[in-house]
Protein backbone atom coordinates (compact mmCIF):
# COMPACT_ATOMS: atom_id res chain seq x y z
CA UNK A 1 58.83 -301.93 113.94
CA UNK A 2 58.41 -299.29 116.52
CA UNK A 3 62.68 -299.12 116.59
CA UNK A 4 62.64 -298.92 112.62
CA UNK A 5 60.57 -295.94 112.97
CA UNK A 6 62.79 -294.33 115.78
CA UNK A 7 65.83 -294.63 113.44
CA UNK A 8 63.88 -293.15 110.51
CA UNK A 9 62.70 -290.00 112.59
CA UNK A 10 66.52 -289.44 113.57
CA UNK A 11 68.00 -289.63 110.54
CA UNK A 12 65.61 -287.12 108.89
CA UNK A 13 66.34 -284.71 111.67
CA UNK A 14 70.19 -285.58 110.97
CA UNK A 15 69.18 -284.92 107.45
CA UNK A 16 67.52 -281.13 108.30
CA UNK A 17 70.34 -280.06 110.80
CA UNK A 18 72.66 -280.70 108.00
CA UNK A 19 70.85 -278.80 105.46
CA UNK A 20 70.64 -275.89 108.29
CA UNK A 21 74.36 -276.16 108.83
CA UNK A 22 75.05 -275.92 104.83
CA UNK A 23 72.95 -272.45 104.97
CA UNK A 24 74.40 -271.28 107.48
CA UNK A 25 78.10 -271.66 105.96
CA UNK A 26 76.93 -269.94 102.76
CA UNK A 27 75.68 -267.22 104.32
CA UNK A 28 78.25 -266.85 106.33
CA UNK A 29 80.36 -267.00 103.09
CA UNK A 30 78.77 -264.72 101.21
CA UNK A 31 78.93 -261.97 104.03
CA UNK A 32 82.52 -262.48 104.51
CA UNK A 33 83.16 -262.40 100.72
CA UNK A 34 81.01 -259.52 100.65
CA UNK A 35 82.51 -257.37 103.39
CA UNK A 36 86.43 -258.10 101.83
CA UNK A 37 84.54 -257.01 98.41
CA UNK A 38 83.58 -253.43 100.18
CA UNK A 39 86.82 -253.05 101.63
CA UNK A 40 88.65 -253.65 99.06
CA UNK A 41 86.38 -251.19 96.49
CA UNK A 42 86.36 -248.40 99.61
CA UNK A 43 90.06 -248.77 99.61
CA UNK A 44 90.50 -248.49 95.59
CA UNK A 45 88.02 -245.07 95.41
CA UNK A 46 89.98 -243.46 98.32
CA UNK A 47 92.86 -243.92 97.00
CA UNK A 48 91.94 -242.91 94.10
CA UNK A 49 89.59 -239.82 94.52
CA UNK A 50 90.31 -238.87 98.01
CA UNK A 51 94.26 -238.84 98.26
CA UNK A 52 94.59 -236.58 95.07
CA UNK A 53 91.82 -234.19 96.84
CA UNK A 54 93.29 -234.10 100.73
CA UNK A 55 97.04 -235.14 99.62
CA UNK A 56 96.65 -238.04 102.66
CA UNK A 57 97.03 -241.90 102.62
CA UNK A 58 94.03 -243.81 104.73
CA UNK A 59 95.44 -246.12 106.76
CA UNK A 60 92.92 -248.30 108.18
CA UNK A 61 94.95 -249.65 111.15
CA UNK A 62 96.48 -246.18 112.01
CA UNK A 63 97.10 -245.91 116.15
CA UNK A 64 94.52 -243.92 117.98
CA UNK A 65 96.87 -240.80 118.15
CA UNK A 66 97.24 -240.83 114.40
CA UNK A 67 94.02 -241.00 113.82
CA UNK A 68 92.92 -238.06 116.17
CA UNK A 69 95.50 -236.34 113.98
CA UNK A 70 94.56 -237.25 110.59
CA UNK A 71 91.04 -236.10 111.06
CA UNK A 72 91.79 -233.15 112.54
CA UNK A 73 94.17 -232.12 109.53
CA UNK A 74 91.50 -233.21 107.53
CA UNK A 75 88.34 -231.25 109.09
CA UNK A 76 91.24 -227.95 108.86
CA UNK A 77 91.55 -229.10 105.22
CA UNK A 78 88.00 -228.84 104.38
CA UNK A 79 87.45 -225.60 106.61
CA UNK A 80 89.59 -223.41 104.89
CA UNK A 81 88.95 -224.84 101.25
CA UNK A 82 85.08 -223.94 102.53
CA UNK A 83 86.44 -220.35 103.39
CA UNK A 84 87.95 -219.92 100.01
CA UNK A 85 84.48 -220.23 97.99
CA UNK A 86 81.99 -219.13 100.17
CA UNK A 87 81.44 -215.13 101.35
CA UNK A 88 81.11 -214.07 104.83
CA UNK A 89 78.49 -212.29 105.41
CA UNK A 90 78.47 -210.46 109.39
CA UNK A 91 74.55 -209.96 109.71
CA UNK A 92 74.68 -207.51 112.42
CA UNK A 93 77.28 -205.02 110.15
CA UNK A 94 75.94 -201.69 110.08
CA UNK A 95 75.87 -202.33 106.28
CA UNK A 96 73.46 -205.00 106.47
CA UNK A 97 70.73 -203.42 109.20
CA UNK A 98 70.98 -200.43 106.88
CA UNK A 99 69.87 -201.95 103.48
CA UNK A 100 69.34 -205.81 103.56
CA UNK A 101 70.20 -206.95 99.83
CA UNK A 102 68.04 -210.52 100.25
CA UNK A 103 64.21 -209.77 100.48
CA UNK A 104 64.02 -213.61 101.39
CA UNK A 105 62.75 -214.51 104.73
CA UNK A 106 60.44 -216.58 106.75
CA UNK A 107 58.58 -213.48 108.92
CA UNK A 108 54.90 -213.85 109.98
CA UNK A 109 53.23 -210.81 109.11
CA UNK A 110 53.04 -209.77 112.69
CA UNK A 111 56.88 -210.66 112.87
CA UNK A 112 57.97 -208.36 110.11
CA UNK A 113 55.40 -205.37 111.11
CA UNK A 114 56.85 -205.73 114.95
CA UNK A 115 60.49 -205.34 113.42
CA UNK A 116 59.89 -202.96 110.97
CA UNK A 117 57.96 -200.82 113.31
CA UNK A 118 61.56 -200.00 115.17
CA UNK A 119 62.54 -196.74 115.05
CA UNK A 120 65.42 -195.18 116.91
CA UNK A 121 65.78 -192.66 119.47
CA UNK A 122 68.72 -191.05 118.49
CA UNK A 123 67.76 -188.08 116.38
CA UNK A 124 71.45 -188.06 114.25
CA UNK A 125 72.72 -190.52 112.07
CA UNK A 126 76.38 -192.19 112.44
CA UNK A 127 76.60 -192.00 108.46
CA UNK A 128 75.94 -189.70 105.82
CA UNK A 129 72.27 -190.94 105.07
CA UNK A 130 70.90 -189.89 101.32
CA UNK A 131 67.23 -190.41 101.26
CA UNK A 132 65.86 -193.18 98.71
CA UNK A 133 62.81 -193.71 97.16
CA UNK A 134 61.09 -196.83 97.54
CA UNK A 135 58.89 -197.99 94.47
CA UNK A 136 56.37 -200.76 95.71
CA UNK A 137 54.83 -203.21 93.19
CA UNK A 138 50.95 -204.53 93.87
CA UNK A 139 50.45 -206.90 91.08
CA UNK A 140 48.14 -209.49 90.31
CA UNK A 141 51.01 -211.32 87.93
CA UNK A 142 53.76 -210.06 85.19
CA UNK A 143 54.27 -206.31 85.00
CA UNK A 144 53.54 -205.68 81.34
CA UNK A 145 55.14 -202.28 81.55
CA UNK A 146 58.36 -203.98 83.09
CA UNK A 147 60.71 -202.62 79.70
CA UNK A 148 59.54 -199.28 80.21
CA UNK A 149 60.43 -199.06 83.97
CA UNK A 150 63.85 -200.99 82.90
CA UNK A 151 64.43 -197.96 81.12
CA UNK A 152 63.03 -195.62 83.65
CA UNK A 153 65.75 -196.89 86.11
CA UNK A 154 68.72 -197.44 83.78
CA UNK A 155 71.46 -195.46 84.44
CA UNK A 156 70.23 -194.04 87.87
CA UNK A 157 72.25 -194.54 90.81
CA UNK A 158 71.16 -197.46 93.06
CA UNK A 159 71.72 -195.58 96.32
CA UNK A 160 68.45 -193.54 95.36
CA UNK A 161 66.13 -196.22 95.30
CA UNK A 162 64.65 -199.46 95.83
CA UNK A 163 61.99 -201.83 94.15
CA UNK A 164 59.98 -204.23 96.07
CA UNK A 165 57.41 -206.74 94.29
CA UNK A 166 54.52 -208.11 95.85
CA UNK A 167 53.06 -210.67 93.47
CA UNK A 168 51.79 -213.95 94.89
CA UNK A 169 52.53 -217.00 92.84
CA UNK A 170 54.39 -215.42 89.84
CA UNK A 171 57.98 -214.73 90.10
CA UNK A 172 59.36 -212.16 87.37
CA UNK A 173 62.32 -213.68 85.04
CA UNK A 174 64.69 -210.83 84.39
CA UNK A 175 68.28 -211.32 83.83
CA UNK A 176 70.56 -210.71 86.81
CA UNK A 177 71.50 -206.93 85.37
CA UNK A 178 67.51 -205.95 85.57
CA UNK A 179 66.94 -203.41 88.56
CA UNK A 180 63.64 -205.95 88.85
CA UNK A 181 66.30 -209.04 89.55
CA UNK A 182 65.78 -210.65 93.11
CA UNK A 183 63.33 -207.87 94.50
CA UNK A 184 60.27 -209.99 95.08
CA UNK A 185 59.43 -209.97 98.51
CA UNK A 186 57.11 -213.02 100.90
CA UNK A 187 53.71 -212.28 98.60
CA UNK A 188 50.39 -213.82 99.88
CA UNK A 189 47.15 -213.77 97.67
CA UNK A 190 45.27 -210.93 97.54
CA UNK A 191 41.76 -210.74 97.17
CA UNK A 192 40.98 -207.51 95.58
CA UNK A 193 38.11 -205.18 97.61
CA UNK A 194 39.07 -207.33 100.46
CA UNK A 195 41.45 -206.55 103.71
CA UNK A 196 43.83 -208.50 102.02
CA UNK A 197 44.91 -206.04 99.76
CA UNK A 198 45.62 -203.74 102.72
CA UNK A 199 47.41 -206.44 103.81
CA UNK A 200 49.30 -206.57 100.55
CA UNK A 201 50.23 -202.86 100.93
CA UNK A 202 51.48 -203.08 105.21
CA UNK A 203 53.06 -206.10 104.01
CA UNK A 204 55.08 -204.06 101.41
CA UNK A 205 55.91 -201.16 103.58
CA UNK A 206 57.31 -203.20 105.87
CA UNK A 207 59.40 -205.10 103.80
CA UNK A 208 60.42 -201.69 102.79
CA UNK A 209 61.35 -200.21 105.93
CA UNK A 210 63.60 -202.88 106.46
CA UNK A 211 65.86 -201.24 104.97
CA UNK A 212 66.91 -197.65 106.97
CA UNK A 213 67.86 -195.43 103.46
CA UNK A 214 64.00 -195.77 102.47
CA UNK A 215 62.63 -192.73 102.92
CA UNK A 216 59.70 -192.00 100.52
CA UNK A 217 57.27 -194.76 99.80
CA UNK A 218 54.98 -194.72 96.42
CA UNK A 219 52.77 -197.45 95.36
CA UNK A 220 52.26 -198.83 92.03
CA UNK A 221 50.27 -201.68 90.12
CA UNK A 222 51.52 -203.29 87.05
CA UNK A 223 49.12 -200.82 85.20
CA UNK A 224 51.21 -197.82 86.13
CA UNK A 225 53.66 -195.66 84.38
CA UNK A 226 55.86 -192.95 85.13
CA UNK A 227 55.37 -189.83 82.91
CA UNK A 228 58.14 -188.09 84.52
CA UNK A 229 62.26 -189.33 84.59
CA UNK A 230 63.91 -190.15 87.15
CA UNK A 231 66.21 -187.15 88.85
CA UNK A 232 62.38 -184.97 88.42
CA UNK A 233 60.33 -187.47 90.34
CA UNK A 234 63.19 -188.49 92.66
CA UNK A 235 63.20 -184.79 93.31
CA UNK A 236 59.88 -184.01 93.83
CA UNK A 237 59.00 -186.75 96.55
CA UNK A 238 62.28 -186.55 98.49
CA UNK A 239 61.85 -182.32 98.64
CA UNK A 240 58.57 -182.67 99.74
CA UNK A 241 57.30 -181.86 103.55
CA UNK A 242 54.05 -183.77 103.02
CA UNK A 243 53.38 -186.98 101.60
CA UNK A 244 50.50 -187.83 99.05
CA UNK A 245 47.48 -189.58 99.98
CA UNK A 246 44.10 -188.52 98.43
CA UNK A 247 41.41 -188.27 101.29
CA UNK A 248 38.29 -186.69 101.77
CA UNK A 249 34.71 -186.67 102.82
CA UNK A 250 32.34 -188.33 100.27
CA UNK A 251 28.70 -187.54 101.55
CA UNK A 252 27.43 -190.11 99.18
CA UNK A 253 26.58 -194.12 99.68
CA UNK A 254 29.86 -194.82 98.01
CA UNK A 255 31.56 -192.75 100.92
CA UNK A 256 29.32 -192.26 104.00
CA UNK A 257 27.26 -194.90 103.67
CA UNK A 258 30.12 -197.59 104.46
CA UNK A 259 30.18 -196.19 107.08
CA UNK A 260 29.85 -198.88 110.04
CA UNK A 261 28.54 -197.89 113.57
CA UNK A 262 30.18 -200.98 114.84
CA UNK A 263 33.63 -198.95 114.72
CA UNK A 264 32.14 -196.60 117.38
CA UNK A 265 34.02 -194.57 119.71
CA UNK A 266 37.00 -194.95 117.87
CA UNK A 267 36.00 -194.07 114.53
CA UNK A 268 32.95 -191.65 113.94
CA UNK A 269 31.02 -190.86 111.29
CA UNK A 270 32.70 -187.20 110.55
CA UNK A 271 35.85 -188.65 110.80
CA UNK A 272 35.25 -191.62 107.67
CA UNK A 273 37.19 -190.77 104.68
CA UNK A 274 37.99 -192.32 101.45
CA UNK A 275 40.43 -191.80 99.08
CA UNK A 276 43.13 -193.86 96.02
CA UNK A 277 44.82 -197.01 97.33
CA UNK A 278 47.42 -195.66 95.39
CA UNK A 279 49.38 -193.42 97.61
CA UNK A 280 53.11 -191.95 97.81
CA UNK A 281 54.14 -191.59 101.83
CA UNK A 282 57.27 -190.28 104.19
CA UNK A 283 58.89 -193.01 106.40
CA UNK A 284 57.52 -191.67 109.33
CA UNK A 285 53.63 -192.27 108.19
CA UNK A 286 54.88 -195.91 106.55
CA UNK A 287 55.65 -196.59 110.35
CA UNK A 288 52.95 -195.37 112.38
CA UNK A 289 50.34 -197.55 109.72
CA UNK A 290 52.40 -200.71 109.81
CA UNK A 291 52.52 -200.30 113.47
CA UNK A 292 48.89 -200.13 113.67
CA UNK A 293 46.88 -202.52 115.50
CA UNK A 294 43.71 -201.22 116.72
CA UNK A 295 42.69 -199.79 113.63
CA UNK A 296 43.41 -201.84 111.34
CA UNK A 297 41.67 -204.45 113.12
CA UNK A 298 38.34 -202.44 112.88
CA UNK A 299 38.66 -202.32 109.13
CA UNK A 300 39.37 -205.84 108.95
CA UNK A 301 35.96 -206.93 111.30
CA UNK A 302 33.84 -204.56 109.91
CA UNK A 303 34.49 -203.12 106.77
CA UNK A 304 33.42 -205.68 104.21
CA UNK A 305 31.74 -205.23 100.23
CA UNK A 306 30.24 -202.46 99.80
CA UNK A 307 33.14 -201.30 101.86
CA UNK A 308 36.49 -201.22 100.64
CA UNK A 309 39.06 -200.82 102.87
CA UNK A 310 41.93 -199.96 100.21
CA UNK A 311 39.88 -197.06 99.52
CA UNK A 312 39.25 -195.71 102.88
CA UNK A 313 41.24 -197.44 106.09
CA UNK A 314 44.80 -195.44 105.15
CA UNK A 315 42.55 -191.82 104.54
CA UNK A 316 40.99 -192.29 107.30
CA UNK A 317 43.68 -192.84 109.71
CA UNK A 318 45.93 -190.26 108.44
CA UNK A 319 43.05 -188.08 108.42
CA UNK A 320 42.41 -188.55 112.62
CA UNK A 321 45.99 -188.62 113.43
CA UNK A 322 48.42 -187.49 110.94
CA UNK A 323 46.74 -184.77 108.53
CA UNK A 324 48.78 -182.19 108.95
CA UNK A 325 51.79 -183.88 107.16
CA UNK A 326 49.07 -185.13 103.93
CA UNK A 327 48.95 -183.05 100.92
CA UNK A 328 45.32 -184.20 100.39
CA UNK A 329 46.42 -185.53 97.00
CA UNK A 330 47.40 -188.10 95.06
CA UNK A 331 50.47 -187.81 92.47
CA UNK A 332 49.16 -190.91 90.29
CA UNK A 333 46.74 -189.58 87.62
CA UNK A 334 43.56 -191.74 86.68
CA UNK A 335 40.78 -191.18 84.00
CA UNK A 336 37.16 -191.12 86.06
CA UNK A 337 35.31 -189.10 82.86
CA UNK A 338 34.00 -192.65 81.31
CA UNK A 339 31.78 -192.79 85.09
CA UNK A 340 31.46 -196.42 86.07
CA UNK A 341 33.24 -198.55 89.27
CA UNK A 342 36.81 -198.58 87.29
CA UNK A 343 38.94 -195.94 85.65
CA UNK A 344 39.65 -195.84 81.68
CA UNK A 345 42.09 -198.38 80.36
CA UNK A 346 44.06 -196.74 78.02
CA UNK A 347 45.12 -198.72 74.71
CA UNK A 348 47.84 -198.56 71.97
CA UNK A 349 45.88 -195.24 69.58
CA UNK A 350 45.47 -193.47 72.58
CA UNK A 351 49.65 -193.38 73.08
CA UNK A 352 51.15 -190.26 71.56
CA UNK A 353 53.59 -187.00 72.43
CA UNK A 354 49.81 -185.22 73.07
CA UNK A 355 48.34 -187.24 75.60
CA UNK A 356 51.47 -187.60 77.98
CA UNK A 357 51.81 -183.92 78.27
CA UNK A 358 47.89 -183.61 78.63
CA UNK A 359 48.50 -186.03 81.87
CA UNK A 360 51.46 -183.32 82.62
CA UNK A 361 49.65 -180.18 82.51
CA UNK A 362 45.85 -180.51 82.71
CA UNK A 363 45.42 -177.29 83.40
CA UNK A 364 45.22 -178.00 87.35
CA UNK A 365 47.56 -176.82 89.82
CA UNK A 366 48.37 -178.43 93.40
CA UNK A 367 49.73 -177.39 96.83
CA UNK A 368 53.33 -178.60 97.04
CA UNK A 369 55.10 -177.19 99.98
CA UNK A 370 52.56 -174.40 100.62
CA UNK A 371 53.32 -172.97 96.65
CA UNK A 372 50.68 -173.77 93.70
CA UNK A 373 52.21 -175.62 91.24
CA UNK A 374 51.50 -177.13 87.77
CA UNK A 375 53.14 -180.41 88.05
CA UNK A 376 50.78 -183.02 90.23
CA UNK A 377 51.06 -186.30 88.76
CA UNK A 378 54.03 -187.96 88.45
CA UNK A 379 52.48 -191.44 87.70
CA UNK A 380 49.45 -192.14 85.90
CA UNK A 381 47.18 -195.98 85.50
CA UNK A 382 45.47 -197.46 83.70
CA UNK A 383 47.32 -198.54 80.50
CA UNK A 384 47.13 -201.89 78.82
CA UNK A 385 50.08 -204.29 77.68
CA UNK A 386 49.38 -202.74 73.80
CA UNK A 387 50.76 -199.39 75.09
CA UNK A 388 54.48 -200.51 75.87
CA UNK A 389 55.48 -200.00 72.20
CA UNK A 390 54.37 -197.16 71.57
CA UNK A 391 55.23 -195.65 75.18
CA UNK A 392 58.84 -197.21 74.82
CA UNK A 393 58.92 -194.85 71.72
CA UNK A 394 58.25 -191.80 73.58
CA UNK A 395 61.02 -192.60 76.43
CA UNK A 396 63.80 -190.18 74.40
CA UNK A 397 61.32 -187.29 73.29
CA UNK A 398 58.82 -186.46 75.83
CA UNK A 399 59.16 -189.12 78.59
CA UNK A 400 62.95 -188.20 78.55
CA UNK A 401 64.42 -191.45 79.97
């Protein structure tokens, strides 16, 4: 019984080492099989797509030498057909540190105010530099007024200017012929009566003194227009000894009193001022304030709401160091007669010939270059979207675009 059993148990294992064999040989089948399949499809699309492309015949079984000197005829192939499309670009070209054409980049703040804050020693230039104005975009998201600064710039020569948009999470859509096209620059969000909008505006200056022709700053929001043309503004500002940034003493709680004593000794109370974020500087101011540390800093510790730093951290620091070059004034002209927190917002009736040239001569006059003048404002906020139409009317009688 016992030997019936033995012979049982041996062929069953005879039985499962034959079913493990019979795998095995399929598998191995099928691998083979597929393998010849692969080779045999490689060799089909290389012939066909490859040899038309590289003018070459593969051969698989090619000596070592051969091989060595197919790819290498190969790798020339594809180095020079690379050449062909793409455009060299030599990024240390005297062109390039001059004006950089991509505002793209991956700069910390701290990295781009460090490298913008270069300046160089030697007093003359190795080219024939023409000064350009750069305009500087804070906006919150589209610029409404974008077809009536299309038309502002139309026309003008590019080698007087620059546009720079700061505008976190919104990217304009103008076509590639738009002065506008490609001129955002690394935007972060801005949270308005916070240190982050003075961060908005270093950030922008910076980005703007990247490039060496800059060398008149303005700022604008996407609530501003220009009630000037071109060739008179670009005139004014690049003429000018002193650069525009309102500041002055407000004895009041809206001045004085945000006043912290935490800034002591390097700030004082008689030294506070306040003054519109929305200033017009020379390149020489744009780098001593991105190249601020110290300062800055106290503003960002200890002035908080009620305080504003937009309104008082750049008139106060001209104001200690730099106040002889400040004309005290801003060129951007704002309606404060309502009273209130805010200017007036301006809206489609208000738009006609009469109230640009009111803007233009309100019977003020200004220092400019040690002379009293009529013309002060060569920009003026706050107007709503409704007012394009009707200001895009204007642009050939009194605007003169």
């Amino acid at each position: 019984m016992s030997r019936k059993n033995d012979l049982e148990g041996r062929q069953a294992n005879l039985l499962k080492l034959v079913q493990v064999l019979s795998f095995l040989v399929v598998f191995a089948a099928g691998v083979i099989l597929g393998l010849l399949t692969s080779t045999h499809m490689n060799a089909h699309f290389t012939s066909r797509y490859a040899a038309p492309l590289f003018s070459y015949n593969y051969v698989s079984a090619a000596p070592p030498s051969q091989a060595d000197d197919l790819c290498a005829e190969i790798v020339e192939t594809v180095r020079a057909e690379t050449e062909k499309k793409c455009v060299k670009v030599d990024c240390i070209s005297m062109e390039t540190f001059l004006h950089p054409q991509n505002l793209s980049h991956r700069m910390t703040d701290d990295e781009i105010m460090w490298r913008a804050s270069m300046v160089p020693r030697k007093a003359e230039f190795p080219f024939k530099r023409v000064p350009k104005v750069a305009f500087m975009f804070l906006t919150r998201g589209p610029l409404p007024m974008l077809p009536l600064w299309e038309m502002f710039f139309e026309g003008q020569d590019k080698n007087l200017y620059s546009i720079y948009i700061h505008s976190h999470g919104y990217d304009l859509k103008v076509s590639k012929e738009s002065a506008f096209y490609g001129r955002h620059i690394p935007s972060q969000i801005v949270q308005w009566g916070s240190v982050k909008l003075v961060d908005a505006e270093r950030r922008l200056l910076a980005n703007a003194l990247l490039d060496q022709l800059n060398e008149r700053f303005v700022l604008l929001s996407e609530s501003c227009i220009p009630v000037y043309n071109f060739p008179i503004i670009y005139e004014y500002l690049t003429s000018s000894a002193h650069s525009f940034v309102e500041s002055y003493d407000d004895p009041t709680r809206y001045g004085r009193g945000r006043y912290s004593r935490s800034m002591l000794p390097y700030i004082s109370l008689h030294q506070w001022r306040k003054g519109s974020q929305w200033f017009e500087i020379k390149r020489e101011l744009a780098t001593h304030i991105i190249a601020d540390t110290l300062y800055y800093d106290l503003f960002r510790r200890y002035c908080k709401p009620a305080c504003y730093p937009d309104e008082h951290y750049i008139p106060t620091y001209l104001h200690m160091f730099h106040g002889s070059q400040n004309a005290n004034r801003t060129v951007t002209w704002v309606d404060w007669s309502l009273g209130g927190p805010h200017p007036a917002t301006f809206r489609k009736d208000d738009i006609n010939e009469d109230f640009i040239r009111a803007i233009r001569d309100n019977g003020t006059s200004c220092s400019y270059n040690s002379e009293n003048i009529t013309i002060c404002n060569l920009f003026a906020r706050k107007f709503a979207a409704s007012t394009l139409e009707p200001l895009l009317n204007l642009t050939t009688t009194v605007l003169e675009f």
